[in-house]
C-alpha atoms as a PDB file:
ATOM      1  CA  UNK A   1     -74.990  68.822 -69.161  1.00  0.00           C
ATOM      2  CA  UNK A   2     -72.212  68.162 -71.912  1.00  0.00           C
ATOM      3  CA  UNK A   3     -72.628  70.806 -74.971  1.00  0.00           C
ATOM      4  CA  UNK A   4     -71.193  69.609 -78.113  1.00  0.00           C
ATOM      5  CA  UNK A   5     -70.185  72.779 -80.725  1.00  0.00           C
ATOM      6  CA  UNK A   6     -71.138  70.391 -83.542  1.00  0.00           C
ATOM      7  CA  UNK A   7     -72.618  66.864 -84.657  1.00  0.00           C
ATOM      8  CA  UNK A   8     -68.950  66.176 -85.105  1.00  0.00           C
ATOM      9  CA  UNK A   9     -67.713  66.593 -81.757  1.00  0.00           C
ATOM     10  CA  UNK A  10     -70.923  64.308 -81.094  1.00  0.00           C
ATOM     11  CA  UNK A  11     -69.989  61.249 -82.917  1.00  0.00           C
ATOM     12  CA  UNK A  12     -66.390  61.651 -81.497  1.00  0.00           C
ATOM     13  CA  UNK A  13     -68.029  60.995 -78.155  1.00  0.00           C
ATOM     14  CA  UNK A  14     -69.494  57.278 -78.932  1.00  0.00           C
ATOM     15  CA  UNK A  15     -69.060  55.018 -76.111  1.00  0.00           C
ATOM     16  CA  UNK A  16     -69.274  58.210 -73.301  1.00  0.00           C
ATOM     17  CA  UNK A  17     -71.612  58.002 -70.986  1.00  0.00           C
ATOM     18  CA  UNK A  18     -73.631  61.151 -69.078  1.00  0.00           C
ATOM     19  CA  UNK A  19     -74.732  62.214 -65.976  1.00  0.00           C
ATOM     20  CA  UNK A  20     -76.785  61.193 -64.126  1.00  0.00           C
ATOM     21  CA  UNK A  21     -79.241  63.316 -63.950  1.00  0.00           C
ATOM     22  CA  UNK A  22     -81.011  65.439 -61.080  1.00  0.00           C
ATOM     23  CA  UNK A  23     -83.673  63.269 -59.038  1.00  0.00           C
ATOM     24  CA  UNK A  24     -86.868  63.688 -59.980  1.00  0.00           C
ATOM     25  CA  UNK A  25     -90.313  62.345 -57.039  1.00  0.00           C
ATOM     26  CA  UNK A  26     -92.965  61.133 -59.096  1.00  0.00           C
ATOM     27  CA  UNK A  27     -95.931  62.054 -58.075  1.00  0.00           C
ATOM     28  CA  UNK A  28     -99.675  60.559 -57.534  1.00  0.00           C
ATOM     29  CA  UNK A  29    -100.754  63.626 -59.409  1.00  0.00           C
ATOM     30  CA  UNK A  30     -98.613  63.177 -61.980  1.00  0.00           C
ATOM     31  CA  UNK A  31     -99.935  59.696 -62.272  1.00  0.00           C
ATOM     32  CA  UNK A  32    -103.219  60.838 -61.730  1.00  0.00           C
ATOM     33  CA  UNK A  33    -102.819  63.050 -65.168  1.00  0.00           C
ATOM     34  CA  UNK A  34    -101.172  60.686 -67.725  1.00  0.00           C
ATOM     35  CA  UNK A  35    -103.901  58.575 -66.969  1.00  0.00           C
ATOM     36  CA  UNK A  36    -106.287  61.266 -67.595  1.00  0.00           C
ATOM     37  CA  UNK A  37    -104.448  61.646 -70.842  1.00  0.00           C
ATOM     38  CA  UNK A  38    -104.329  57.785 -71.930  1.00  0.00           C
ATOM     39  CA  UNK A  39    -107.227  56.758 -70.256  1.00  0.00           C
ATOM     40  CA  UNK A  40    -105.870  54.088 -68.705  1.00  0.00           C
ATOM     41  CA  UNK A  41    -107.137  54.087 -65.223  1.00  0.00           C
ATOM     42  CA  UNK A  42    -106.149  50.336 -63.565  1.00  0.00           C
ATOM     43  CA  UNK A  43    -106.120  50.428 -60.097  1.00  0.00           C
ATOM     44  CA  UNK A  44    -102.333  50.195 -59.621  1.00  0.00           C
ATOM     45  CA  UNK A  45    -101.880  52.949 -60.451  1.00  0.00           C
ATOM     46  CA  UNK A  46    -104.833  55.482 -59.673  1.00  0.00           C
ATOM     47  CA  UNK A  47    -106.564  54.009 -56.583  1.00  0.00           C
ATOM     48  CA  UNK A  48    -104.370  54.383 -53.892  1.00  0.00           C
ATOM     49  CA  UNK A  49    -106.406  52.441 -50.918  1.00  0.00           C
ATOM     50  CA  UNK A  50    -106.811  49.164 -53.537  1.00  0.00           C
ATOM     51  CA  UNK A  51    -103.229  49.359 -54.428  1.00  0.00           C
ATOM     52  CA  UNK A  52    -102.229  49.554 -50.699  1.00  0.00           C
ATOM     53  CA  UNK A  53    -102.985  45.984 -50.494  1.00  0.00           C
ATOM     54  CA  UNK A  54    -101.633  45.210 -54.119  1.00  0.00           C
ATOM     55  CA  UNK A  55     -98.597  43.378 -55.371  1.00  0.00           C
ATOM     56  CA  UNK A  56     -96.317  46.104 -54.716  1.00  0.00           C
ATOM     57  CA  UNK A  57     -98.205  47.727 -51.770  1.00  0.00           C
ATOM     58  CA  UNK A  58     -99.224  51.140 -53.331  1.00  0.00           C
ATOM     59  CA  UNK A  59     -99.368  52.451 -56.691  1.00  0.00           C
ATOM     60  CA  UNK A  60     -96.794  52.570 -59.529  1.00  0.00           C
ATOM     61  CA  UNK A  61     -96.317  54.861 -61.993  1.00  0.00           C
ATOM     62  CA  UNK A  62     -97.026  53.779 -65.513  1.00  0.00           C
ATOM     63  CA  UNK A  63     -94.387  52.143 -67.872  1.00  0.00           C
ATOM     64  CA  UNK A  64     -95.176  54.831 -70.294  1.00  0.00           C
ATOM     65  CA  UNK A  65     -95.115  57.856 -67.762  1.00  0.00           C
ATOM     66  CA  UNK A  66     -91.798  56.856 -67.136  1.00  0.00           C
ATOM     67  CA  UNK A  67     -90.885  56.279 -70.267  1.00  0.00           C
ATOM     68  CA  UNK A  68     -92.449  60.098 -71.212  1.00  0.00           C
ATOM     69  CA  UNK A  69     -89.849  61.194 -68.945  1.00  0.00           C
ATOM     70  CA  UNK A  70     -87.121  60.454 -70.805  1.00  0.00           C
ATOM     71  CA  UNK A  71     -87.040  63.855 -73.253  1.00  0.00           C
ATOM     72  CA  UNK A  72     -86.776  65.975 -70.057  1.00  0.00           C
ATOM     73  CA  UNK A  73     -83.592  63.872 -69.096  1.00  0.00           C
ATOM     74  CA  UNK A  74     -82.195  63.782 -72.208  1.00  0.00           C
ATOM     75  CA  UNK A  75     -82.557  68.341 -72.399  1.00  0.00           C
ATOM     76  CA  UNK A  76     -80.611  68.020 -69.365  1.00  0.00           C
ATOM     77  CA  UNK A  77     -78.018  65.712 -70.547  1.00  0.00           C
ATOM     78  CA  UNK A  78     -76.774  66.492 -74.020  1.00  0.00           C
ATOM     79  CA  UNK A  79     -77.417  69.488 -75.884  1.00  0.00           C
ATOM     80  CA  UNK A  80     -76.094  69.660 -79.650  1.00  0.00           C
ATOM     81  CA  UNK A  81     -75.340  73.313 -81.013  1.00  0.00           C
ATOM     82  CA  UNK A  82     -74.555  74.088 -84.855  1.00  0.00           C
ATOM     83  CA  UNK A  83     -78.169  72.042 -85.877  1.00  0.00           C
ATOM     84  CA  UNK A  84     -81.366  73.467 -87.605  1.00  0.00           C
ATOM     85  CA  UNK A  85     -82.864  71.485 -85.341  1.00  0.00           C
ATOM     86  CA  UNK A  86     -82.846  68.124 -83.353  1.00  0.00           C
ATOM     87  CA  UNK A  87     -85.944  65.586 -83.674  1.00  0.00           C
ATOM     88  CA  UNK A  88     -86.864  62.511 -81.880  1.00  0.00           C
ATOM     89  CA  UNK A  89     -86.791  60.252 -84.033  1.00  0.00           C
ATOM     90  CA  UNK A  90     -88.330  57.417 -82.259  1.00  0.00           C
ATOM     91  CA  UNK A  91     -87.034  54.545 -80.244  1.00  0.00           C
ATOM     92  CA  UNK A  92     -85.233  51.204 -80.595  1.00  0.00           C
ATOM     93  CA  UNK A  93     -85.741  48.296 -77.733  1.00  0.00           C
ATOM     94  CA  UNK A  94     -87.569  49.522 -74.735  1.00  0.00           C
ATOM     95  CA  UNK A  95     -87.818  47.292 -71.319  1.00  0.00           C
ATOM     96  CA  UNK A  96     -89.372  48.164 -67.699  1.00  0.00           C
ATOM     97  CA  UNK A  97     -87.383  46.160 -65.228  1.00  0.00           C
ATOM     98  CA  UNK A  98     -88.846  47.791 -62.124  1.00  0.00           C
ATOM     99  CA  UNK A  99     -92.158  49.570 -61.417  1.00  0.00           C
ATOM    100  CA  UNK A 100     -91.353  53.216 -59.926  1.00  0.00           C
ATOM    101  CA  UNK A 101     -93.786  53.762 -56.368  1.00  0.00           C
ATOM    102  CA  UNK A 102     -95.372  56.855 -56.221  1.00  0.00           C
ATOM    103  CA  UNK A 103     -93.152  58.818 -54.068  1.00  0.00           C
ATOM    104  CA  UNK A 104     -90.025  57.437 -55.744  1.00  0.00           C
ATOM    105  CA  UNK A 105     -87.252  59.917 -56.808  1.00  0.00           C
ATOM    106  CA  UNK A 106     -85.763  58.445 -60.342  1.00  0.00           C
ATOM    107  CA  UNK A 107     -83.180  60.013 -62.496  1.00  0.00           C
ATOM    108  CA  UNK A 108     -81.740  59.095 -65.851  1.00  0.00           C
ATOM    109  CA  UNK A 109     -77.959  58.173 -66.960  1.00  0.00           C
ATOM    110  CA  UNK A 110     -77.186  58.277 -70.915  1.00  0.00           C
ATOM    111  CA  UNK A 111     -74.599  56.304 -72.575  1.00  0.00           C
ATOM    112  CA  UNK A 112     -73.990  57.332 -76.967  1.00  0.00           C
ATOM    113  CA  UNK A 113     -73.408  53.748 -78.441  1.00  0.00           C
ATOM    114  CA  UNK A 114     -73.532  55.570 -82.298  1.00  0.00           C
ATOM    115  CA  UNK A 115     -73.872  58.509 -84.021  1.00  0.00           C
ATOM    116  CA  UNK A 116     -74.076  57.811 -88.095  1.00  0.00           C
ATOM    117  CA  UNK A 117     -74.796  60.003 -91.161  1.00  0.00           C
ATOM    118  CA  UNK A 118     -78.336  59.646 -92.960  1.00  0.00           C
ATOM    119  CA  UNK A 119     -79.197  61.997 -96.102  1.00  0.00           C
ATOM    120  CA  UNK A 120     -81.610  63.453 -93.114  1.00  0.00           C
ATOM    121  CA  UNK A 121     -78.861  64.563 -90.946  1.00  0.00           C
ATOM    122  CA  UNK A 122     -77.256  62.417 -88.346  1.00  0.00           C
ATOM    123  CA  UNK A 123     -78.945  60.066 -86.306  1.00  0.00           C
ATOM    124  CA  UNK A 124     -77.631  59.660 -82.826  1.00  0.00           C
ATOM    125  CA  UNK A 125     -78.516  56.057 -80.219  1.00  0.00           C
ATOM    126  CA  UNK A 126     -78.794  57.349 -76.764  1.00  0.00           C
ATOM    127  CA  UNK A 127     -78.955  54.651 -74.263  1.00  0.00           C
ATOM    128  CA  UNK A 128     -80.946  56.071 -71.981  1.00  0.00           C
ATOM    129  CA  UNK A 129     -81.383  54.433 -68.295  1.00  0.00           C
ATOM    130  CA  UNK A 130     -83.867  55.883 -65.707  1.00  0.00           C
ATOM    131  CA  UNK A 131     -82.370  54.043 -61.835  1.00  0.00           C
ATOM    132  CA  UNK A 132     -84.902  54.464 -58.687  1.00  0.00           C
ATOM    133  CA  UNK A 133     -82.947  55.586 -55.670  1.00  0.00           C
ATOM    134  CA  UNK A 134     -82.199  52.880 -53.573  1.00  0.00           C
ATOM    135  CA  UNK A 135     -82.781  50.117 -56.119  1.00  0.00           C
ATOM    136  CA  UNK A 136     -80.503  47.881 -58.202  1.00  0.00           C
ATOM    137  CA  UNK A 137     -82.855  47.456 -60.668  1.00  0.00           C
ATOM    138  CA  UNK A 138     -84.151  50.587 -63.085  1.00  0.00           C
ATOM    139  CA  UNK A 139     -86.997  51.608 -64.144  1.00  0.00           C
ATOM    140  CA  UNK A 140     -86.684  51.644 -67.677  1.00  0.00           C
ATOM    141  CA  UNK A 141     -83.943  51.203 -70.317  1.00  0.00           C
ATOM    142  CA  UNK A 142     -84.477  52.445 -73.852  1.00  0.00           C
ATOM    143  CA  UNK A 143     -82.444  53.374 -76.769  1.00  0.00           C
ATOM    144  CA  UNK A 144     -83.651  56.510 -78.060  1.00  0.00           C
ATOM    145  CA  UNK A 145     -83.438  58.222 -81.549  1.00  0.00           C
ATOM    146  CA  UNK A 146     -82.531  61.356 -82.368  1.00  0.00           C
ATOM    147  CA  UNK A 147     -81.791  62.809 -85.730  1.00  0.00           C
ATOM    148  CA  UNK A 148     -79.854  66.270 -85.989  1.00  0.00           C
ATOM    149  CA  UNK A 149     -80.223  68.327 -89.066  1.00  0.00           C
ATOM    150  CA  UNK A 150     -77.091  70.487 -90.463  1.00  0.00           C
ATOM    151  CA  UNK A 151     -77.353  74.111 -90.240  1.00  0.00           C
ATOM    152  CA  UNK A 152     -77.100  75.223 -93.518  1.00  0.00           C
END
């Protein structure tokens, strides 16, 4: 993890990239809950014996499970100090190259392309990239948002 004292030190960090990450197995349970949550139960991803015989010969995790993974990766990449507090702010383009199997250890990598002053705070563009072990491809790439608001 790379602590910064300060939004300053932040933005003087633009073009840096971090980690990666530990590997994380993604789980059919885990699966098995965010579609629970979403209710989006297609068979890739929740019946195991159909998806055996599927296009990618078991079931995948969801684009958007993966994607929910992201603020866990990004706690243990970059940690701001000197802020009220740090908010997502949302997200900027978003892609899912690769489907992660269940079983499938991913991790994340984070590259700062900008950190820039609003009358909010400071908003900060972490490219975010979640690789599968073993494959070229990743899972997902997003740019995510976060704004940091000034201690006062």
């Amino acid at each position: 993890m790379r602590t910064f004292a300060n939004v300053q030190e932040l933005k003087a960090a633009v073009g840096e990239t971090f980690g990666p990450t530990e590997w994380r197995t993604v789980t059919q349970d885990q699966v098995n809950t965010f579609a629970d949550a979403t209710d989006d139960h297609q068979w890739i991803h929740v019946d195991v014996e159909r998806a055996k015989e599927g296009p990618f010969g078991g079931t995948i995790a969801h684009g958007y499970l993966t994607l929910s993974l992201l603020p866990s990766f990004m706690f243990s990449l970059v940690k701001v100090e000197g802020i009220a507090m740090g908010v997502n702010y949302g997200l900027n383009k978003v892609r899912f190259p690769r489907p992660v199997p269940v079983g499938a250890r991913v991790r994340a990598v984070g590259e700062l392309t900008d950190v820039k002053g609003t009358p909010a705070g400071y908003l900060s563009n972490l490219k975010m990239t979640i690789e599968i072990e073993g494959e070229k491809r990743p899972a997902c790439v997003a740019e995510t948002l976060s704004l940091y608001v000034p201690a006062e």
